[in-house]
PDB file of N, CA and C in Angstrom:
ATOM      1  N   UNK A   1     107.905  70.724 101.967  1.00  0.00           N
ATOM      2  CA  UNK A   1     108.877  70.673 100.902  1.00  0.00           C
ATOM      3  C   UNK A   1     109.862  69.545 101.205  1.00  0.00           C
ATOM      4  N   UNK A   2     110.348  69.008  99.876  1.00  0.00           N
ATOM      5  CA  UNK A   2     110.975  67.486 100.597  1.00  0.00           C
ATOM      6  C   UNK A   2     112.718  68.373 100.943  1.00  0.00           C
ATOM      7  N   UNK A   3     113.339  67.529 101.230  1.00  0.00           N
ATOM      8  CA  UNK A   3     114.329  67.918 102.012  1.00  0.00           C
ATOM      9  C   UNK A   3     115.553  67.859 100.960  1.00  0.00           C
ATOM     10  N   UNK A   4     115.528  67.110 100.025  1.00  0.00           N
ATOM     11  CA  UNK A   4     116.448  67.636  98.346  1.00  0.00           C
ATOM     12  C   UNK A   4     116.014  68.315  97.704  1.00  0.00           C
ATOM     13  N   UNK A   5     115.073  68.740  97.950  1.00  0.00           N
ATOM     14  CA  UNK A   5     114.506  70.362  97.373  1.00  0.00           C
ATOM     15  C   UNK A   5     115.567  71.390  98.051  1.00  0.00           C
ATOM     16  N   UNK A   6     115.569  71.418  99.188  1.00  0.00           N
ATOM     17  CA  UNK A   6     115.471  72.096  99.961  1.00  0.00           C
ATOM     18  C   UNK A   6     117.398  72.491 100.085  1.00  0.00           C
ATOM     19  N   UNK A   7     118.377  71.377  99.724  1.00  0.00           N
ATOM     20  CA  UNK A   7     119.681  70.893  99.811  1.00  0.00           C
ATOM     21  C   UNK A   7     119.944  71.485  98.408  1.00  0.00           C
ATOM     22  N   UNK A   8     119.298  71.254  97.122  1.00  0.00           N
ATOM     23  CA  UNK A   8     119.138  71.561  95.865  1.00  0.00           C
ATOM     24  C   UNK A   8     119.461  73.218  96.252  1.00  0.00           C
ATOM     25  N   UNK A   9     118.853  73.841  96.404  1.00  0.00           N
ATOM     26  CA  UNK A   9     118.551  75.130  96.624  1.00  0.00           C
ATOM     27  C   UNK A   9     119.758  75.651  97.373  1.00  0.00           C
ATOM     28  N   UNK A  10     120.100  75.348  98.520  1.00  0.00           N
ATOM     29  CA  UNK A  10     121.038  76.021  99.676  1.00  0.00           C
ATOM     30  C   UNK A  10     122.277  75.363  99.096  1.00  0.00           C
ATOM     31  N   UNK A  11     122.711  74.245  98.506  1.00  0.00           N
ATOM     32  CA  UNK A  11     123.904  74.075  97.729  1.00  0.00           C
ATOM     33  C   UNK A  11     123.377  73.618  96.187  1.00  0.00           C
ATOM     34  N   UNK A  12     123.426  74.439  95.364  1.00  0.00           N
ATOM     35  CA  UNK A  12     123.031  74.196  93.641  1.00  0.00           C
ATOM     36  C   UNK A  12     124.387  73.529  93.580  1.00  0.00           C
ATOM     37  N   UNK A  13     124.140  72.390  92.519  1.00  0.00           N
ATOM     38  CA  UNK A  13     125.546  71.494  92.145  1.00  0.00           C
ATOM     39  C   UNK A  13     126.051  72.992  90.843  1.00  0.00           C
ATOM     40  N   UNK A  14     127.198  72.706  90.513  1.00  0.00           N
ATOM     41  CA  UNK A  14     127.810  73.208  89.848  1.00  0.00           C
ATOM     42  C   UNK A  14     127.359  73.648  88.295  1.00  0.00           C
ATOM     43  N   UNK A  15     127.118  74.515  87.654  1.00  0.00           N
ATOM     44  CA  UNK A  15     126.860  74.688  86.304  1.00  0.00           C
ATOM     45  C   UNK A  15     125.145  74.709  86.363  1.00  0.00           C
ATOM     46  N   UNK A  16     124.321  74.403  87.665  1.00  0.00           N
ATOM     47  CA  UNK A  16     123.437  74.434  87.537  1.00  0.00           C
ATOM     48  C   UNK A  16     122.561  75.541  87.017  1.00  0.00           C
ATOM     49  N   UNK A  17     120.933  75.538  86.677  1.00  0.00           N
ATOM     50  CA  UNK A  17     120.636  77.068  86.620  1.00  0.00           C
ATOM     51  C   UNK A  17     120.589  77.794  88.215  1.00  0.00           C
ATOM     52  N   UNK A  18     119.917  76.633  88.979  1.00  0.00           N
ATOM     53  CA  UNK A  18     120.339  77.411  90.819  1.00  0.00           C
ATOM     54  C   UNK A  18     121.545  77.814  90.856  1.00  0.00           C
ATOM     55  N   UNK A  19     122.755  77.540  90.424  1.00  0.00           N
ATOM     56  CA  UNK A  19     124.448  77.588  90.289  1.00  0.00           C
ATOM     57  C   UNK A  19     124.296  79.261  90.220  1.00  0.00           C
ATOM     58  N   UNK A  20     124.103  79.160  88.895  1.00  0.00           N
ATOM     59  CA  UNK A  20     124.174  80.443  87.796  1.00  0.00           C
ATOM     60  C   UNK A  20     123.160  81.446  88.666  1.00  0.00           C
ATOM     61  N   UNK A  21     122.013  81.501  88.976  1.00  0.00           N
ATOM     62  CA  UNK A  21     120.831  82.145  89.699  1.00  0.00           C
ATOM     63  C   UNK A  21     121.975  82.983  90.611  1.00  0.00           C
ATOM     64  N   UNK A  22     122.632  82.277  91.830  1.00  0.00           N
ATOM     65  CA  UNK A  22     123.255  82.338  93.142  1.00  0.00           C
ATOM     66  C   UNK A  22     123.940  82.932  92.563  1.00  0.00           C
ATOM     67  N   UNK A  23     125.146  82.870  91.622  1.00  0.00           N
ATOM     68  CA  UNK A  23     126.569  83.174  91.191  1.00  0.00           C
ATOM     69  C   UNK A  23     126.048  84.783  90.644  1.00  0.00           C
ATOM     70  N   UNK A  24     125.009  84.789  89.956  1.00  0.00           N
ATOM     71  CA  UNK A  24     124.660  86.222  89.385  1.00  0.00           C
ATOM     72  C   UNK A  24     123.988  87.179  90.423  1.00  0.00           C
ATOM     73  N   UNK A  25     123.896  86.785  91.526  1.00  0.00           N
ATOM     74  CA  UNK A  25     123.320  87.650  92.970  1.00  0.00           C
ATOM     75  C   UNK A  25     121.906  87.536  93.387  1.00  0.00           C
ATOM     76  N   UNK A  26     121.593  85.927  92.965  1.00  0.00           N
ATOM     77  CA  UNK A  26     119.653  86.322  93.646  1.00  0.00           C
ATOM     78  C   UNK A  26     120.170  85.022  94.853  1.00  0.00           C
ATOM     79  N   UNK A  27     119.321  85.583  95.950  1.00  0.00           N
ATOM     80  CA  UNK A  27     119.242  85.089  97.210  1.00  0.00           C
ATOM     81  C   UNK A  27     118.439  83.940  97.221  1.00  0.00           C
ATOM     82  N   UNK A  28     119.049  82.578  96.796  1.00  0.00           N
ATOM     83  CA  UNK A  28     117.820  81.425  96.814  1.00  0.00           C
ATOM     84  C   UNK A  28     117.455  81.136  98.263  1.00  0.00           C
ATOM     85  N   UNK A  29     117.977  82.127  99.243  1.00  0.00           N
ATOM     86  CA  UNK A  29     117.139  81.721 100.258  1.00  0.00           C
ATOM     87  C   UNK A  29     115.670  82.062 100.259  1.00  0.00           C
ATOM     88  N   UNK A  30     115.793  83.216  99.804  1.00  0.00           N
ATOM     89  CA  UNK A  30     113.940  84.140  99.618  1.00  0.00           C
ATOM     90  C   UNK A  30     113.403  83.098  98.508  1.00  0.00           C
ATOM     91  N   UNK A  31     114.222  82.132  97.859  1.00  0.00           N
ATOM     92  CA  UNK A  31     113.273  81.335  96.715  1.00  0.00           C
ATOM     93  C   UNK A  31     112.937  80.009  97.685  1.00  0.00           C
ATOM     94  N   UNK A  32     113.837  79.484  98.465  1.00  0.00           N
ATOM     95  CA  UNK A  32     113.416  78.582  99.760  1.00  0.00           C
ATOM     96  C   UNK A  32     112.059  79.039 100.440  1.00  0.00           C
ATOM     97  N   UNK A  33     111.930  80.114 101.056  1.00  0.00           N
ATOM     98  CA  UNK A  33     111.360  80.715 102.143  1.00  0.00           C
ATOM     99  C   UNK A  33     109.538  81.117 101.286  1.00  0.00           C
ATOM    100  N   UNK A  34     109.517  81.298 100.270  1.00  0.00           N
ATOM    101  CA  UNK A  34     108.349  81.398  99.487  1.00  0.00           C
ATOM    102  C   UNK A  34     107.893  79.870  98.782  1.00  0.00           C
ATOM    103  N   UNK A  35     109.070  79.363  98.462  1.00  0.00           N
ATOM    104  CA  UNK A  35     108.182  77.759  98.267  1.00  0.00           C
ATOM    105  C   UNK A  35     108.114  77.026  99.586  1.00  0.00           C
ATOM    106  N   UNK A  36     108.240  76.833 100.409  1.00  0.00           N
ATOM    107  CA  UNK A  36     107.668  76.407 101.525  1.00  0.00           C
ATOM    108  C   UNK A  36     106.376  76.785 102.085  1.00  0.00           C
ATOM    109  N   UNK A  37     105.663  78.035 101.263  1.00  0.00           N
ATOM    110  CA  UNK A  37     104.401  78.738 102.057  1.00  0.00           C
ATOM    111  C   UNK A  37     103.745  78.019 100.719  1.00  0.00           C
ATOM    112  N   UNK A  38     102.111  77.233 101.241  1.00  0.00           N
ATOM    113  CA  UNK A  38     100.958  77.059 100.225  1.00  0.00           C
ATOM    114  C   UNK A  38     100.628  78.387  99.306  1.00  0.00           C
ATOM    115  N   UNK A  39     100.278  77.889  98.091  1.00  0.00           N
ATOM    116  CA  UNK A  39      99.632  78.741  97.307  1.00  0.00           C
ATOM    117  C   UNK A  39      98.496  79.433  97.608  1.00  0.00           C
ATOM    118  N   UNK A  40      98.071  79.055  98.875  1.00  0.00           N
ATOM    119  CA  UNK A  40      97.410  80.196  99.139  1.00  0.00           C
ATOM    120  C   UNK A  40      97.817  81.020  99.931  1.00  0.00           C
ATOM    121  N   UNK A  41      98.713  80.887 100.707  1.00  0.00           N
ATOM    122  CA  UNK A  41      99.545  81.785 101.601  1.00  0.00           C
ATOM    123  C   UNK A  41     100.224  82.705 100.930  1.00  0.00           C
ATOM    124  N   UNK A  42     100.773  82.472  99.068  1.00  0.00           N
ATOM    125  CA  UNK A  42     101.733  83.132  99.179  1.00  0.00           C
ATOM    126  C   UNK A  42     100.966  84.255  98.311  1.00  0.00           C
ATOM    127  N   UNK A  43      99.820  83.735  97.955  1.00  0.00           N
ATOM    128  CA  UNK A  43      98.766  84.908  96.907  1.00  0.00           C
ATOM    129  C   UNK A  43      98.384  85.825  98.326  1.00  0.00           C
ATOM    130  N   UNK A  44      98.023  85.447  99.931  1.00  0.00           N
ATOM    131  CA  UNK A  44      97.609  86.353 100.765  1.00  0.00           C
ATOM    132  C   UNK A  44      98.787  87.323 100.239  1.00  0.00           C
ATOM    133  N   UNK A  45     100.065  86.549 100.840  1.00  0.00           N
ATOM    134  CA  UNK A  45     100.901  87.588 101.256  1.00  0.00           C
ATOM    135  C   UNK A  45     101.201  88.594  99.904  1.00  0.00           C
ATOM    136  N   UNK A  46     100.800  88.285  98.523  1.00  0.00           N
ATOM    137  CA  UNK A  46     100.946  89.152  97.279  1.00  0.00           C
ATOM    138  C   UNK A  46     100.232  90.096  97.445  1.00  0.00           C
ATOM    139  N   UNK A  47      98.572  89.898  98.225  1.00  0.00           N
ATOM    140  CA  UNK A  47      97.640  90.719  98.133  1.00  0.00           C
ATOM    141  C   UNK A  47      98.051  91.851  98.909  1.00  0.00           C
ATOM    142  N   UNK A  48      98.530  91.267 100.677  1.00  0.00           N
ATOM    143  CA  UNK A  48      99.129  92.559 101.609  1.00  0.00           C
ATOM    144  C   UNK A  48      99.765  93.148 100.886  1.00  0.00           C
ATOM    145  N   UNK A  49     100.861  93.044  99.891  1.00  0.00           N
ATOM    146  CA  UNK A  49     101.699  93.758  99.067  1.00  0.00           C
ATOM    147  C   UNK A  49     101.292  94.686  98.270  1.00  0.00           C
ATOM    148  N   UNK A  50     100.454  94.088  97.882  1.00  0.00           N
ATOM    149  CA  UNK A  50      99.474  95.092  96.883  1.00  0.00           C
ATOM    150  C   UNK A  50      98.857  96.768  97.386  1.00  0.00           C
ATOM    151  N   UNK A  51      98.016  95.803  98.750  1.00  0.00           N
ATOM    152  CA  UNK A  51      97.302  96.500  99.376  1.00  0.00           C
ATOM    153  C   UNK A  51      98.289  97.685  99.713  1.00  0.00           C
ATOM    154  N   UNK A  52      99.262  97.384 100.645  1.00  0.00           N
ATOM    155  CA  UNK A  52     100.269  98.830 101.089  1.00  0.00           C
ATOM    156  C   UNK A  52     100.862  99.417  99.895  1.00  0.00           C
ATOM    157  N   UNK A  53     101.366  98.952  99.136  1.00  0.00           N
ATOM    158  CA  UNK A  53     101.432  99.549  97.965  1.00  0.00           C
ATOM    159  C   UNK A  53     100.453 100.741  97.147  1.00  0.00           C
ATOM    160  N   UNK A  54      99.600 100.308  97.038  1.00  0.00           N
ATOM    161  CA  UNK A  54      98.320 101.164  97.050  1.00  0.00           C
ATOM    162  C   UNK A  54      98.312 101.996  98.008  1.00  0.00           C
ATOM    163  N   UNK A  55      98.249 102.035  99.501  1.00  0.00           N
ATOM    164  CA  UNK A  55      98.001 103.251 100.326  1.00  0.00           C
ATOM    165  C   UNK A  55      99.132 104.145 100.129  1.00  0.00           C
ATOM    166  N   UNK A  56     100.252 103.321 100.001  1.00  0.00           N
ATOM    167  CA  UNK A  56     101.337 104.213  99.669  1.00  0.00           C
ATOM    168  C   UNK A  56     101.395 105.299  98.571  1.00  0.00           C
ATOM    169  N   UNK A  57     100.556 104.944  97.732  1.00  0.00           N
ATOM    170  CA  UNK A  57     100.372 105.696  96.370  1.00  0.00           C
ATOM    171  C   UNK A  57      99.100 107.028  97.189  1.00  0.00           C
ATOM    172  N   UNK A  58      98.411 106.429  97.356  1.00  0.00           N
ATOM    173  CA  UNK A  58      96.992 107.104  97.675  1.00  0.00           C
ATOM    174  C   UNK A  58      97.548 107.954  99.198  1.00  0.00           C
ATOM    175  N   UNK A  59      98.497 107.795  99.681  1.00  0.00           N
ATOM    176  CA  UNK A  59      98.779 108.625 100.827  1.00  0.00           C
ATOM    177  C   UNK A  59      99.954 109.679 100.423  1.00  0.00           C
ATOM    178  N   UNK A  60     100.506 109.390  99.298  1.00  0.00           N
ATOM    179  CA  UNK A  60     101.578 110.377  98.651  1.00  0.00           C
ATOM    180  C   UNK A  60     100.885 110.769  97.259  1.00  0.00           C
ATOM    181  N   UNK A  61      99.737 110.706  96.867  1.00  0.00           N
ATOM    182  CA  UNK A  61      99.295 111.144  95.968  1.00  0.00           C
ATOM    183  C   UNK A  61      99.106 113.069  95.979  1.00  0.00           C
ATOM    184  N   UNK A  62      99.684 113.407  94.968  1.00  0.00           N
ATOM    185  CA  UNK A  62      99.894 115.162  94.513  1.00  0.00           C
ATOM    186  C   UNK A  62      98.414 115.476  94.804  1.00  0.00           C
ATOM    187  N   UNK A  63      98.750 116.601  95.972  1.00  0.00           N
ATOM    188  CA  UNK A  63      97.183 117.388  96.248  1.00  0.00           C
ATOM    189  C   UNK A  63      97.060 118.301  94.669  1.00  0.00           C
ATOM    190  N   UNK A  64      96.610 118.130  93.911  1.00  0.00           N
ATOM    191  CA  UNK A  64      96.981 119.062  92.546  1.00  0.00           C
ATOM    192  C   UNK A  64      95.302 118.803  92.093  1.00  0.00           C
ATOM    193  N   UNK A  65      94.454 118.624  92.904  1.00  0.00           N
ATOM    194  CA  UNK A  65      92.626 118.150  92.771  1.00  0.00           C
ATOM    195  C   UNK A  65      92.421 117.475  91.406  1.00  0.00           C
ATOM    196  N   UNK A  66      93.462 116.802  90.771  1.00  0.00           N
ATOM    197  CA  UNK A  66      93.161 116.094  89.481  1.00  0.00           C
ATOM    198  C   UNK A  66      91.962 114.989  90.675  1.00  0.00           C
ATOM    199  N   UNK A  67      91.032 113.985  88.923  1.00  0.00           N
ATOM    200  CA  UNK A  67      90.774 113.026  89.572  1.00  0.00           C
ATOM    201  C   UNK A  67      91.412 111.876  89.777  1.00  0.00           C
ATOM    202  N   UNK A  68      90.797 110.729  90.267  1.00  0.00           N
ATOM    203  CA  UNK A  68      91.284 109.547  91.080  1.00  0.00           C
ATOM    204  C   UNK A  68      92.245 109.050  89.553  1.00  0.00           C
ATOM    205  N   UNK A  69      93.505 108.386  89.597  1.00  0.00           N
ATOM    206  CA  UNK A  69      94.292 107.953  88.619  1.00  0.00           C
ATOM    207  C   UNK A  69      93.379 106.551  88.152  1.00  0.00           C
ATOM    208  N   UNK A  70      92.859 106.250  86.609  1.00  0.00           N
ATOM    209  CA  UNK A  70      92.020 105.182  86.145  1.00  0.00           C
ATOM    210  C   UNK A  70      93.019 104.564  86.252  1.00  0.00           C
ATOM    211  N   UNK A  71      94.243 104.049  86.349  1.00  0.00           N
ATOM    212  CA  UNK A  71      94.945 102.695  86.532  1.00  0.00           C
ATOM    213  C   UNK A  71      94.940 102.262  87.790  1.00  0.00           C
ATOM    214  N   UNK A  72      94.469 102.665  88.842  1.00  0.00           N
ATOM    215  CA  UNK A  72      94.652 102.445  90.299  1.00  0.00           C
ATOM    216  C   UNK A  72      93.402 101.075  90.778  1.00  0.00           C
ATOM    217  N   UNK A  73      93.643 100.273  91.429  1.00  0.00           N
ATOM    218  CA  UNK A  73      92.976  99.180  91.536  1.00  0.00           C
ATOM    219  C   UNK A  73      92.236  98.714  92.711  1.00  0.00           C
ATOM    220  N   UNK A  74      90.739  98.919  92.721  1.00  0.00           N
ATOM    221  CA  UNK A  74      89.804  98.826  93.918  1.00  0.00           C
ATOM    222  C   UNK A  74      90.250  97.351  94.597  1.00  0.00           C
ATOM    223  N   UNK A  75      91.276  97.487  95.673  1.00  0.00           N
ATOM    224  CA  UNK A  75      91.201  95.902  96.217  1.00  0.00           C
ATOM    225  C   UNK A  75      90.283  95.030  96.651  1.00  0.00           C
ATOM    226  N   UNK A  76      89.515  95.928  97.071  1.00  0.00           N
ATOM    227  CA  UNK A  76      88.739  95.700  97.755  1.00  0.00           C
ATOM    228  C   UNK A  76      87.418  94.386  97.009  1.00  0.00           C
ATOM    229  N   UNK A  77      87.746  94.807  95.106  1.00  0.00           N
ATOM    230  CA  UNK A  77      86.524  94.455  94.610  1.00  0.00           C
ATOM    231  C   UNK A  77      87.635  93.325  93.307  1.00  0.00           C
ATOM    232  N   UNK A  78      88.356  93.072  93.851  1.00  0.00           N
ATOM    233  CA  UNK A  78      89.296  91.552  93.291  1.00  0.00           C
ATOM    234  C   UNK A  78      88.846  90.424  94.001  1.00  0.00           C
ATOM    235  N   UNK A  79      89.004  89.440  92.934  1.00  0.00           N
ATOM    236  CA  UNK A  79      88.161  88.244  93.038  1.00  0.00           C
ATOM    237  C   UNK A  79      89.243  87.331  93.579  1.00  0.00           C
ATOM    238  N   UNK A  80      89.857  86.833  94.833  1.00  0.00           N
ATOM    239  CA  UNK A  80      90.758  86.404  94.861  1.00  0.00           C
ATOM    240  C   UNK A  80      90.462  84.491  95.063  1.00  0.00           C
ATOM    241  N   UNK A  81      89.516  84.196  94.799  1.00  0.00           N
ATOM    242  CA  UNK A  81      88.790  83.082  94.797  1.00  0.00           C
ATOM    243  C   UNK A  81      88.711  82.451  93.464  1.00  0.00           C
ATOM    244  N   UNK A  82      88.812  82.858  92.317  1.00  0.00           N
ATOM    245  CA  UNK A  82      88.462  82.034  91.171  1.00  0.00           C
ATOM    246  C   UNK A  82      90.159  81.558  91.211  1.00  0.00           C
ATOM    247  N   UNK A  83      90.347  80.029  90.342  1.00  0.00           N
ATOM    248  CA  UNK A  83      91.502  79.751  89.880  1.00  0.00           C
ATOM    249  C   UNK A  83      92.496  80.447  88.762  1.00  0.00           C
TER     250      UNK A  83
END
């Protein structure tokens, strides 16, 4: 990442939308820290997200013997290779 990207971000000039972003409470450091990782790094790290997310569901899921919830998503069988 070039290095006025990077200055852009950690000081937004005034009235900017980075300005306004910062001033309304989002942390442009976490917006630094994710554009610095390749696009493919940052789809891995979406997928880990996914993934625990999911066990989290499937490990607190209601013993109530309904079946498996149809919105729930086989990770296993996502195509994370096409564009």
């Amino acid at each position: 990442m070039k290095k006025d990207t990077e200055a852009y971000f950690l000081n937004p000039p005034p009235g900017s939308a980075a300005a306004r972003a910062r001033d309304f409470g989002i942390d442009l450091t976490l917006t630094l820290q994710r554009l610095r990782l390749t696009p493919d790094e940052r789809v891995r790290q979406l997928q880990r997200a996914m993934f625990e997310i999911e066990n989290m569901r499937v490990d607190h899921k209601p013993q109530d013997g309904k079946a498996d919830d149809p919105s729930r998503v086989d990770l296993t069988t996502v195509d994370t290779t096409s564009g």
